[in-house]
Structure formats: structure tokens, C-alpha cells
C-alpha atoms as a PDB file:
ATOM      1  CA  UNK A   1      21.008  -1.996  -9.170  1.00  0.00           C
ATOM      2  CA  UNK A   2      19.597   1.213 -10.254  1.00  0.00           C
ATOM      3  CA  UNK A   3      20.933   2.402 -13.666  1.00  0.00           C
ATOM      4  CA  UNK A   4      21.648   6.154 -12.719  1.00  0.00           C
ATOM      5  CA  UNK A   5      21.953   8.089 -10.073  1.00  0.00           C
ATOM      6  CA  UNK A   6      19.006  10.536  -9.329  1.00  0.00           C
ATOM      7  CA  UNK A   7      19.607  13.965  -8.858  1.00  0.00           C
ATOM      8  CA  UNK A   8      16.672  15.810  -6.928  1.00  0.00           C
ATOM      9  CA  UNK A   9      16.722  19.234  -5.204  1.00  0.00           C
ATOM     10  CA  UNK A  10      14.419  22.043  -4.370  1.00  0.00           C
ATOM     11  CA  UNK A  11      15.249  25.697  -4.421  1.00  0.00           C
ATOM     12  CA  UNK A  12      13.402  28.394  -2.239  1.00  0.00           C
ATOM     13  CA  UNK A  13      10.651  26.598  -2.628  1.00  0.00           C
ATOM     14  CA  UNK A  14       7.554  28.210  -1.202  1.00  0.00           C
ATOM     15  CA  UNK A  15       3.685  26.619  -1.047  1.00  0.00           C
ATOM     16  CA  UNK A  16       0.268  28.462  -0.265  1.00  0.00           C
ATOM     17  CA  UNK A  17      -3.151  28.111   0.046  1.00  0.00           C
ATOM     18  CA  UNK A  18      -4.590  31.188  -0.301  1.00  0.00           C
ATOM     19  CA  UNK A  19      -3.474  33.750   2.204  1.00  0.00           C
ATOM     20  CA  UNK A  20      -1.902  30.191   4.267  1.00  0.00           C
ATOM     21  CA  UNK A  21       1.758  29.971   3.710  1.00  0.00           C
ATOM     22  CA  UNK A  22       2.787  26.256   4.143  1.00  0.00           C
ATOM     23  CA  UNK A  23       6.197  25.836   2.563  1.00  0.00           C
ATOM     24  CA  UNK A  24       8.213  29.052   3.556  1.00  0.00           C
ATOM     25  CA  UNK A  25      11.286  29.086   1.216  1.00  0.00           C
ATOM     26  CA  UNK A  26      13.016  25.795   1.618  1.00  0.00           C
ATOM     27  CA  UNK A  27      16.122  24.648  -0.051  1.00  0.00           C
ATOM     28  CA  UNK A  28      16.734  20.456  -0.111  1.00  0.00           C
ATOM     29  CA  UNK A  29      18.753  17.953  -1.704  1.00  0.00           C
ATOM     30  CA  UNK A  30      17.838  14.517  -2.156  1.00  0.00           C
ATOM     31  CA  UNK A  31      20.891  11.763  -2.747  1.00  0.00           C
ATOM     32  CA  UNK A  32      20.860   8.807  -4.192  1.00  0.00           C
ATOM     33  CA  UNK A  33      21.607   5.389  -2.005  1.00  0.00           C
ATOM     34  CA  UNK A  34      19.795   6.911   0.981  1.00  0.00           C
ATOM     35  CA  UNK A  35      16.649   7.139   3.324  1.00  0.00           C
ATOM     36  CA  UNK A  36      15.212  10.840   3.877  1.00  0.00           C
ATOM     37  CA  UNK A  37      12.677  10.729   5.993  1.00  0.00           C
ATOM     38  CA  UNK A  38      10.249  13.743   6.906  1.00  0.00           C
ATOM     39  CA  UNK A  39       9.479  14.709  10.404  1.00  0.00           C
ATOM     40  CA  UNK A  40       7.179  17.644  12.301  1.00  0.00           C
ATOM     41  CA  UNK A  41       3.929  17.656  13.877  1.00  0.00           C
ATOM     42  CA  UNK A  42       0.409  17.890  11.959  1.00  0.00           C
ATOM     43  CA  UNK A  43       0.193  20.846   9.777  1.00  0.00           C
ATOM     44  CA  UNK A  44       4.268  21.416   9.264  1.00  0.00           C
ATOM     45  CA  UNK A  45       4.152  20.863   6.158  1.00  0.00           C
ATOM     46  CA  UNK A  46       5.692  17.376   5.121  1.00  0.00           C
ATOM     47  CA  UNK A  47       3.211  16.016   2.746  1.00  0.00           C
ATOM     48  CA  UNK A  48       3.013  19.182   1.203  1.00  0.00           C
ATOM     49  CA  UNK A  49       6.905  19.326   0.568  1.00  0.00           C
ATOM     50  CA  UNK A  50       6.478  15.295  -0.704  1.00  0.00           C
ATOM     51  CA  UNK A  51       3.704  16.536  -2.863  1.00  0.00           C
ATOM     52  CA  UNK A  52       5.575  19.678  -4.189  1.00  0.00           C
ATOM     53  CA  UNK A  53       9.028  17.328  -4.924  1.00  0.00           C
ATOM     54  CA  UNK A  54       6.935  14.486  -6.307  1.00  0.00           C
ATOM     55  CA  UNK A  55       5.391  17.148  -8.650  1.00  0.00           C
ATOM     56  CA  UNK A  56       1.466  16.212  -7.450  1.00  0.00           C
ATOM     57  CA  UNK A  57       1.487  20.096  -6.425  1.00  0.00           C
ATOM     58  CA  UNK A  58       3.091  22.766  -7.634  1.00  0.00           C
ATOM     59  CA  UNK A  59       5.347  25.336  -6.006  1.00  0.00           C
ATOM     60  CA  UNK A  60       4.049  28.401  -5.552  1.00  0.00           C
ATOM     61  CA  UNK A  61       7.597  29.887  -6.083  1.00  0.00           C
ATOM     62  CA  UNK A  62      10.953  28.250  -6.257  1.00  0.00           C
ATOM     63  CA  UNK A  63      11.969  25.014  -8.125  1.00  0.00           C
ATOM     64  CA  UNK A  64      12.668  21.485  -8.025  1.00  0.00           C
ATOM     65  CA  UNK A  65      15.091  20.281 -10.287  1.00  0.00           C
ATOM     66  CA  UNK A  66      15.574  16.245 -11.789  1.00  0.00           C
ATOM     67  CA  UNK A  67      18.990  15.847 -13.340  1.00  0.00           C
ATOM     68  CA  UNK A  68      19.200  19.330 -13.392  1.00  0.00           C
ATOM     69  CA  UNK A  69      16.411  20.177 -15.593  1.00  0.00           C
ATOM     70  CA  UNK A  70      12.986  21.475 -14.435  1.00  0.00           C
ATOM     71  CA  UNK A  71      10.616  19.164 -12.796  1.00  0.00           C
ATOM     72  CA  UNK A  72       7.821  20.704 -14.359  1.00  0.00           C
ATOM     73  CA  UNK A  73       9.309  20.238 -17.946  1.00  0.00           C
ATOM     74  CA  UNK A  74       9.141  16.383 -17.599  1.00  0.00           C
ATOM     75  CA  UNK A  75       6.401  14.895 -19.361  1.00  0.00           C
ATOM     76  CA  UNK A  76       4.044  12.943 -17.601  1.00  0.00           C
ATOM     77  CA  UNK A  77       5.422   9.073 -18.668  1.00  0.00           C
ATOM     78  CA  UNK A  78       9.121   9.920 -18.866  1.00  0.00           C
ATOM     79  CA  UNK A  79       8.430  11.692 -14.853  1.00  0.00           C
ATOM     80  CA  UNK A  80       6.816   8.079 -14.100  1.00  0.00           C
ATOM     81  CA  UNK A  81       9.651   6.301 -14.757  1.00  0.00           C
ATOM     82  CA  UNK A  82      12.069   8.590 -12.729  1.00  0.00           C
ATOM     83  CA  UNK A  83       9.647   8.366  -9.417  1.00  0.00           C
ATOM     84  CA  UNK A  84       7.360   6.815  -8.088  1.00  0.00           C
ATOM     85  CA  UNK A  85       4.814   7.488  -4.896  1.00  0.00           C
ATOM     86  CA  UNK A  86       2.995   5.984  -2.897  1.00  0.00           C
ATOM     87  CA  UNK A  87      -0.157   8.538  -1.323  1.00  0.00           C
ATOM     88  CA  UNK A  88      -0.958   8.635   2.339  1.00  0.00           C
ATOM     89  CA  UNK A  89      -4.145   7.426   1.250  1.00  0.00           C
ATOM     90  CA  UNK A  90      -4.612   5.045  -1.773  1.00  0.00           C
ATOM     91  CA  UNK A  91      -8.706   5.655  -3.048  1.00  0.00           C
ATOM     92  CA  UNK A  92      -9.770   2.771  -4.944  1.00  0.00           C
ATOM     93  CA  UNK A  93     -13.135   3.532  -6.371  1.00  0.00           C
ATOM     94  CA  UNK A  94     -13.278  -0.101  -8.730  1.00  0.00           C
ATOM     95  CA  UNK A  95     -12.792  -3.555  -7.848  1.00  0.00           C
ATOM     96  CA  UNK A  96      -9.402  -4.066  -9.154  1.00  0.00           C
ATOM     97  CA  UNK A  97      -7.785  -7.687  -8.407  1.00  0.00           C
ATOM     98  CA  UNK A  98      -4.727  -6.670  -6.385  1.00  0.00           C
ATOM     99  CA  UNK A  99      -2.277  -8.254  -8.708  1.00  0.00           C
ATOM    100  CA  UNK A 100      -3.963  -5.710 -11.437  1.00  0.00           C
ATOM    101  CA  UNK A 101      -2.924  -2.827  -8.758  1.00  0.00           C
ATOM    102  CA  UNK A 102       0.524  -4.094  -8.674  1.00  0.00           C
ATOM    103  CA  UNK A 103       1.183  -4.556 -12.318  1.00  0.00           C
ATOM    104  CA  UNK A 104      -0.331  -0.799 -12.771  1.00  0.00           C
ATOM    105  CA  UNK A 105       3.591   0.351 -11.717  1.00  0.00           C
ATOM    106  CA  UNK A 106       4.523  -1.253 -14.622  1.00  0.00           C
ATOM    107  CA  UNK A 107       2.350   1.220 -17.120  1.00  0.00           C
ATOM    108  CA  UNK A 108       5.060   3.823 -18.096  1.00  0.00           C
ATOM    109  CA  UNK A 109       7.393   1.138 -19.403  1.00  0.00           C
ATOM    110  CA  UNK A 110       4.749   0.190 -21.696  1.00  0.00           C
ATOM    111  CA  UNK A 111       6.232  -0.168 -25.429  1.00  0.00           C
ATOM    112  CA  UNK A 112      10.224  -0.239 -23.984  1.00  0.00           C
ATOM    113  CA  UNK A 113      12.440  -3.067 -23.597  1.00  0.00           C
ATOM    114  CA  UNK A 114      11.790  -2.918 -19.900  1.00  0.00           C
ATOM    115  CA  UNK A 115       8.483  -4.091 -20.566  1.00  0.00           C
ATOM    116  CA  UNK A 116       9.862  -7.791 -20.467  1.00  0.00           C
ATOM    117  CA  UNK A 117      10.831  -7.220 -17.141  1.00  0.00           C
ATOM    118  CA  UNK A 118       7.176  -6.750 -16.194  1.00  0.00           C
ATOM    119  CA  UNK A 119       5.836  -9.979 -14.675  1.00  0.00           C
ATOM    120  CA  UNK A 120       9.479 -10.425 -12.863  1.00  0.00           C
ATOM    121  CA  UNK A 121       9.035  -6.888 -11.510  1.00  0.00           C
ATOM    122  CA  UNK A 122       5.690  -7.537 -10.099  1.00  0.00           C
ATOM    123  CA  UNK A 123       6.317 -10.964  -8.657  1.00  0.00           C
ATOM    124  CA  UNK A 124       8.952 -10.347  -6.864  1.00  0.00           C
ATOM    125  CA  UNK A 125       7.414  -7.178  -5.433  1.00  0.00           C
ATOM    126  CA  UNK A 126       4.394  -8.714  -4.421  1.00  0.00           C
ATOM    127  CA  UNK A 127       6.830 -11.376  -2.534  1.00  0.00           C
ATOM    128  CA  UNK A 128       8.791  -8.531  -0.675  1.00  0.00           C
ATOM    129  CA  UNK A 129       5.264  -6.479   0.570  1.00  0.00           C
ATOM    130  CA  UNK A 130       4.319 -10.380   1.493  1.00  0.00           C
ATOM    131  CA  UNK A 131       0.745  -9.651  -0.849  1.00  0.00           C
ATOM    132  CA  UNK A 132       0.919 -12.861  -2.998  1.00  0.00           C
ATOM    133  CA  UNK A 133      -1.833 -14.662  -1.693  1.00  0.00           C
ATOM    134  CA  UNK A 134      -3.699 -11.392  -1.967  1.00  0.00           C
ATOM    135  CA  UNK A 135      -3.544 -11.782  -5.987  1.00  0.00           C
ATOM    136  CA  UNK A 136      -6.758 -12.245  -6.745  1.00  0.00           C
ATOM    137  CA  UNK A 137      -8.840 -10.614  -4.402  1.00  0.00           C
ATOM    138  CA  UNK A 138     -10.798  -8.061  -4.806  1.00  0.00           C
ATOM    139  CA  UNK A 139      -8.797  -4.468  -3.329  1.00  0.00           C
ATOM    140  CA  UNK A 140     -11.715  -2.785  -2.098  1.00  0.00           C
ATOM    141  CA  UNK A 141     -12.092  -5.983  -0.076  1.00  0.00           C
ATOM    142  CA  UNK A 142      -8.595  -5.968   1.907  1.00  0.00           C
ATOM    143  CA  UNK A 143      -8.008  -4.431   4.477  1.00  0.00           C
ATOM    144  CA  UNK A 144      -6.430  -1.005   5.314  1.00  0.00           C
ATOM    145  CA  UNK A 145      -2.664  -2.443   6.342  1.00  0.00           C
ATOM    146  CA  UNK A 146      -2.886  -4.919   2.955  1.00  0.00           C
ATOM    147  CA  UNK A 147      -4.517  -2.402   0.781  1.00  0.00           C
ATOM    148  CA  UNK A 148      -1.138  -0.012   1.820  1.00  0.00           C
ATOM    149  CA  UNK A 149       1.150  -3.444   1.341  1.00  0.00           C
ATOM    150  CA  UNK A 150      -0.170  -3.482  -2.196  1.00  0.00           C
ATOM    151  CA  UNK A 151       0.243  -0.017  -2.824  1.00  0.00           C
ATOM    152  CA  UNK A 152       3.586  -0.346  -1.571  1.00  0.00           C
ATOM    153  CA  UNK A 153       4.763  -3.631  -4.244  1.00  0.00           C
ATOM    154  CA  UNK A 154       2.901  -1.239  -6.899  1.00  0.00           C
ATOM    155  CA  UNK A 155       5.834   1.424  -6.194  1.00  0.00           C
ATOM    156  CA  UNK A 156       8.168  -1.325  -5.889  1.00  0.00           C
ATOM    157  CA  UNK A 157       7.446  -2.476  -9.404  1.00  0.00           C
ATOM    158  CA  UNK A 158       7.446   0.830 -11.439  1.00  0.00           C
ATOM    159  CA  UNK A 159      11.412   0.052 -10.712  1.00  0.00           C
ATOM    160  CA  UNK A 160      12.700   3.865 -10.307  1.00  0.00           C
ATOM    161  CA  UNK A 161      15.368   5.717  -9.149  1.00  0.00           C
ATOM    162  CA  UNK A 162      13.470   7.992  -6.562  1.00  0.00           C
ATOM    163  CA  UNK A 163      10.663   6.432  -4.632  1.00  0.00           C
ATOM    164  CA  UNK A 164       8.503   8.839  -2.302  1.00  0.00           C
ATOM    165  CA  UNK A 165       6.171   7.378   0.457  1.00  0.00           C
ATOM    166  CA  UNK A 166       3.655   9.439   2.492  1.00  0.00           C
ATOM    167  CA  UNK A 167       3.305   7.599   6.323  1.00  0.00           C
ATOM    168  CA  UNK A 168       3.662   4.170   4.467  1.00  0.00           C
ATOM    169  CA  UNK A 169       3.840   2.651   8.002  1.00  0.00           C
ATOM    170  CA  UNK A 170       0.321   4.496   9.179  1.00  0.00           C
ATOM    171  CA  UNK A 171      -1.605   1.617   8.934  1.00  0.00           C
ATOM    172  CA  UNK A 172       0.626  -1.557   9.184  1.00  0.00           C
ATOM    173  CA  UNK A 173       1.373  -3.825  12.189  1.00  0.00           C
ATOM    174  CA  UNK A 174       5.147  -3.525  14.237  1.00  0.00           C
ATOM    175  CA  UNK A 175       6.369  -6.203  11.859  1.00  0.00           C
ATOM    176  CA  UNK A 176       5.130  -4.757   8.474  1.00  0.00           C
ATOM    177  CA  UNK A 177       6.611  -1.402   9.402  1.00  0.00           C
ATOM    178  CA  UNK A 178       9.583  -3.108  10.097  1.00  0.00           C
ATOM    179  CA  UNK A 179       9.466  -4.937   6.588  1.00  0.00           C
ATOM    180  CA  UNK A 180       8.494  -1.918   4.569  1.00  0.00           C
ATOM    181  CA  UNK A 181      11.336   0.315   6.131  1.00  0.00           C
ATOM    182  CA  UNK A 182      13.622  -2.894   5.586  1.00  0.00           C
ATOM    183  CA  UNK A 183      12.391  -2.414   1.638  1.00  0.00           C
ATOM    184  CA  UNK A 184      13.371   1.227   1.916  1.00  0.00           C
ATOM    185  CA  UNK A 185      16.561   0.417   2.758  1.00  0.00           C
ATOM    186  CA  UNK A 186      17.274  -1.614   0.142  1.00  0.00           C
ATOM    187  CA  UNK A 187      15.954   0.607  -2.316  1.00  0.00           C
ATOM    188  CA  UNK A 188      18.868   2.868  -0.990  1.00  0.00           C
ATOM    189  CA  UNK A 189      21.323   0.106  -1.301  1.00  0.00           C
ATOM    190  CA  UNK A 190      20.325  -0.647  -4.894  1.00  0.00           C
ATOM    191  CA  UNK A 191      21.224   3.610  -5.395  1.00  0.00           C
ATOM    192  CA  UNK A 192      17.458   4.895  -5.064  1.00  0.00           C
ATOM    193  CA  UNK A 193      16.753   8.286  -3.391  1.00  0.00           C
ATOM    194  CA  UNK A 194      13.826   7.217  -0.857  1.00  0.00           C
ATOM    195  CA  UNK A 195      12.053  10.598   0.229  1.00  0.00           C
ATOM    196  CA  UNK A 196       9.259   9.331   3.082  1.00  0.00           C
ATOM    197  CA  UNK A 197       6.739  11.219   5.336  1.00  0.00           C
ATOM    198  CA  UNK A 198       7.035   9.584   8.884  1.00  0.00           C
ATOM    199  CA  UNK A 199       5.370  10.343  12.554  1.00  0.00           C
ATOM    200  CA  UNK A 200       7.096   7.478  14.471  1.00  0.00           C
ATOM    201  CA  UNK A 201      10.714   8.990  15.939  1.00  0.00           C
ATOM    202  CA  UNK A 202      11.712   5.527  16.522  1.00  0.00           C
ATOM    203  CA  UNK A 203      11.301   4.220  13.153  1.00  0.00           C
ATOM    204  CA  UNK A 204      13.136   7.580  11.590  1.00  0.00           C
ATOM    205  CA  UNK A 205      15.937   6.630  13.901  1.00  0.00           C
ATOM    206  CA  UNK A 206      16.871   3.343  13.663  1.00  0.00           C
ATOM    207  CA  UNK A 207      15.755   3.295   9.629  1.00  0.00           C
ATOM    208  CA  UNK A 208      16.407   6.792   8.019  1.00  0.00           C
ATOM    209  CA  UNK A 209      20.332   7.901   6.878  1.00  0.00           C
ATOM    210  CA  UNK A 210      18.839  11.603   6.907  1.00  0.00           C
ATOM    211  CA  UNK A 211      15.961  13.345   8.336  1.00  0.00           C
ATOM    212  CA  UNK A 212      14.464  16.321   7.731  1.00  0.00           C
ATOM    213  CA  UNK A 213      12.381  18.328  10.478  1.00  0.00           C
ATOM    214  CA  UNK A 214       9.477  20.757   9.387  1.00  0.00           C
ATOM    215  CA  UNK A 215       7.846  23.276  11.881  1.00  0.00           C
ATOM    216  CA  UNK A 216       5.071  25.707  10.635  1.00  0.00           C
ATOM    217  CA  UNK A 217       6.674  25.199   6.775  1.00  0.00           C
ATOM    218  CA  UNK A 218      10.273  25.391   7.452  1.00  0.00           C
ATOM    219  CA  UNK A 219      13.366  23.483   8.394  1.00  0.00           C
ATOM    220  CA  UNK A 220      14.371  23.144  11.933  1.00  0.00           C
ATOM    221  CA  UNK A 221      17.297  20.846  11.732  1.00  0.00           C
ATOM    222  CA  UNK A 222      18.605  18.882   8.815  1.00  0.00           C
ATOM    223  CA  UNK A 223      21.050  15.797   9.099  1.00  0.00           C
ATOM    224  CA  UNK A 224      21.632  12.245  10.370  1.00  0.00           C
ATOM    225  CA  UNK A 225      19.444  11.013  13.311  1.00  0.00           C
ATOM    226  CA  UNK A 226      21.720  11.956  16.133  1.00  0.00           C
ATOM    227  CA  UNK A 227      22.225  15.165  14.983  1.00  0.00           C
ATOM    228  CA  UNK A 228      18.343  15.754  14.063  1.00  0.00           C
ATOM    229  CA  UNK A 229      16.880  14.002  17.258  1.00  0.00           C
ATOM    230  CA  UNK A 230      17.810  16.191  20.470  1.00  0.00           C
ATOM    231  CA  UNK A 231      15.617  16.120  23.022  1.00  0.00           C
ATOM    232  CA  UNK A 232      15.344  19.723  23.613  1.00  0.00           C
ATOM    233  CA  UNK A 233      14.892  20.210  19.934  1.00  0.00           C
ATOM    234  CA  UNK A 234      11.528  17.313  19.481  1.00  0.00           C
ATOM    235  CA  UNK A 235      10.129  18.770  22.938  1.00  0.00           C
ATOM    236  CA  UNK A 236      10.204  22.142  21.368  1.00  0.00           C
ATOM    237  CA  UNK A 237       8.756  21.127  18.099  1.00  0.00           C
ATOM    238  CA  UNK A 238       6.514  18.896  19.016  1.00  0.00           C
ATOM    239  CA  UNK A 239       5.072  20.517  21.942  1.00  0.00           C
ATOM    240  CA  UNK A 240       5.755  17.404  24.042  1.00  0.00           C
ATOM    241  CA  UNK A 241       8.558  16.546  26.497  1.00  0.00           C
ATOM    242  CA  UNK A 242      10.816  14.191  24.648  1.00  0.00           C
ATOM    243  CA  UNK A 243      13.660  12.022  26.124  1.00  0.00           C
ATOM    244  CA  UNK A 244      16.242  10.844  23.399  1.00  0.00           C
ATOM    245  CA  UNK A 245      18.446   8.058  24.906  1.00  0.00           C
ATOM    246  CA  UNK A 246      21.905   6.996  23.230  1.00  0.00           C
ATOM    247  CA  UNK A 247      22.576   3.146  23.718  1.00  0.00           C
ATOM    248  CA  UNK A 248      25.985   1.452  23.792  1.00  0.00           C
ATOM    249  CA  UNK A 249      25.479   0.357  20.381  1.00  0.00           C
ATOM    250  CA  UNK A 250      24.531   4.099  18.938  1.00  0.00           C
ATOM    251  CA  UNK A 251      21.182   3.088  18.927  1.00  0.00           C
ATOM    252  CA  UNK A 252      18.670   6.010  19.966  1.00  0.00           C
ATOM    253  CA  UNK A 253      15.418   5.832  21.733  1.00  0.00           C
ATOM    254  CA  UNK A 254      13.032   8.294  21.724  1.00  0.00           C
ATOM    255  CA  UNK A 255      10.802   8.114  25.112  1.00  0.00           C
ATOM    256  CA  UNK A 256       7.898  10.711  24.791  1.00  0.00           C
ATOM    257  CA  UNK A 257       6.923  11.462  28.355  1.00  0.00           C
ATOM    258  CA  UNK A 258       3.417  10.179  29.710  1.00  0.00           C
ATOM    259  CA  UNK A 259       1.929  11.234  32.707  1.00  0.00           C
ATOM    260  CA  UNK A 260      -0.343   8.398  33.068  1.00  0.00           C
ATOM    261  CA  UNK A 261       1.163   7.503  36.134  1.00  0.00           C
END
């Protein structure tokens, strides 16, 4: 169980390259003990928003706030140990052993009394991304679905209290995305805010508590998955025709349309 509750939000925030607006004045609030995850097509703007909240980029105007204070006034180890992310894409330019990646997470407790945890934390991440027989190979030798599985027990093992994930699913099999969106949900339970960056409506739905959709840098709809996930809204958005069915059970199914008939 996480120690405190995290308290994240964002504030007219706005993001541009140049001239290229790409966050147009959005206001968010992450809460603790549940799954946000971050829809839209290519280009709306989600990793940008993770990287903006995660403080990798900075807002071109507005704020995000942690525990009420500034993001950008938290110093580099004491922001480590209230987040964590994992990148869309993890570069790994030296032959680290994957256990090494792993215990990497543990870096900002270095010199605390949470450093004891350390080989307890790592362990039993490694068990939950299933990457313990991967401990002593070489990273740059695995392959794309375990190098993300690693990645993943790495964020798993910093231990914090707001976790953000950019498409951690992109490159696993059905089961592993079902395992690491089982992990996200019991970071929740365990009182972590889980921000991730998702493309498979499915997944969002039967996974996320709230979901967030972007289109061109702004929000479209923000709430739980039945209110988020209308069919005329995704065909809209996504420039797609998109069925959303309701089961019995509350379960929803999202049938993009083919016409390979």
C-alpha cells in the first residue's frame, strides 16, 4: 500500500512546437487508486500531455501541480520518487544485464531507509512482468515485447505513487497486455495514480476507471468508459466508423468497421 495519496493536476496547460500548437489549454486531474488512460488518433496529442505531466517537457503555458506545489520546483531525485515512466520507446545504447535495468528504479532511494527494500522491490517486480529468467541476459539482446516487460518491472520497482506508461502494450502479445494492464490495476488498488497512453479501445474499456480523449490537442470527452466510448463520438474522432456494443454484463466492445468483405 502506497504511503500517500498523490495529488496531480494540470491547469490550462498549453504545448508548441514552433508555430504547431499541440496541447491547446487543457485542464486535468489525476486521482489516486485509479487507471487514466489516454485516447485519440496519431498526432492528438497524448504523449505530449504524458510528457508535459511527467515533467520530460515543459508546458509552454499553464501548470502542473504535485501536492499542490509546482512540478517544476521538484528536484530531480525527490520528482523520481513521486513518479515514475515508462517511454514509448526504451533506447538502450550499452549492454546492461536486464536485472541491472530493473534495479536502476531503485536509484532515487539510494542513501534512505527504503534502500533495504531494494532487492525485494526488484524481485518481485521482475516476477509480476514474468522477466526472471531474463536476469542475466544481455538487454540489447531481448526482444522488443521483453525489452518493454523489463522496462515495465523497472517502473514497478522505483515503488511510487504515480506511475505513467506511454503504449506499454505496443509491443506485447494478447496475454502480456493482459498482464501488464492487470499490474496497472493493482497499482490503482495499492492507491497509485496510473496515467497511460493507449491505442487499443478494447483494452481502455475493459481496464481503464477513466479515460481521457484528445483530438488535435484538446479534450473531447472526459469520464468512465461508457460515458467516453460512444460510437458516434470514436467514428468522429477517429475518422473511422466505430460500433460500441454494451453486453449483459456492462462489458463494452468496440467493433471498428472493415470492409474487407
Amino acid at each position: 500500500m502506497k504511503e500517500s495519496k498523490p495529488s496531480l493536476s494540470a491547469q490550462n496547460l498549453r504545448f508548441a512546437y514552433g508555430d504547431k500548437e499541440i496541447l491547446a489549454g487543457l485542464d486535468l486531474e489525476i486521482k489516486a487508486g485509479q487507471v487514466l488512460g489516454l485516447l485519440g488518433p496519431n498526432g492528438a496529442g497524448k504523449s505530449t500531455l504524458l510528457g508535459v505531466l511527467c515533467r520530460d517537457l515543459n508546458a509552454t503555458s499553464g501548470q502542473v501541480l504535485l501536492n499542490q506545489k509546482p512540478l517544476a520546483s521538484y528536484p530531480q531525485k525527490e520528482l523520481a520518487r513521486q513518479r515514475a515512466v515508462m517511454p514509448q520507446k526504451s533506447e538502450f545504447p550499452f549492454a546492461y544485464l536486464a536485472r541491472d535495468i530493473v534495479a536502476m528504479g531503485r536509484n532515487c532511494w539510494e542513501n534512505t531507509e527504503k534502500a533495504a527494500l531494494n532487492e525485494t522491490l526488484i524481485d518481485r517486480a521482475m516476477a509480476e512482468t514474468e522477466v526472471t529468467h531474463l536476469s542475466e541476459r544481455d538487454i540489447t539482446h531481448l526482444s522488443g515485447g521483453e525489452q518493454a516487460r523489463v522496462t515495465l518491472a523497472r517502473v514497478l520497482a522505483q515503488d511510487t505513487p504515480i506511475v505513467f506508461l506511454d503504449e506499454p502494450t505496443a509491443a506485447l502479445d494478447i496475454a502480456h497486455q493482459q498482464r501488464t494492464m492487470q499490474s496497472c490495476r493493482n497499482l490503482a488498488a495499492q492507491g497509485a495514480a496510473v496515467v497511460a497512453v493507449m491505442h487499443d479501445l478494447q483494452l481502455a474499456a475493459a481496464y481503464c476507471d477513466q479515460l481521457c480523449l484528445l483530438s488535435e490537442g484538446k479534450i473531447i470527452a472526459l469520464g468512465t468508459p461508457k460515458e467516453v466510448l460512444q460510437s458516434d463520438r470514436l467514428s468522429e474522432v477517429y475518422e473511422w466508423p466505430i460500433r460500441v456494443l454494451e453486453l449483459p454484463d456492462g462489458e463494452l466492445v468496440i467493433l471498428p468497421e472493415t470492409h474487407l468483405r
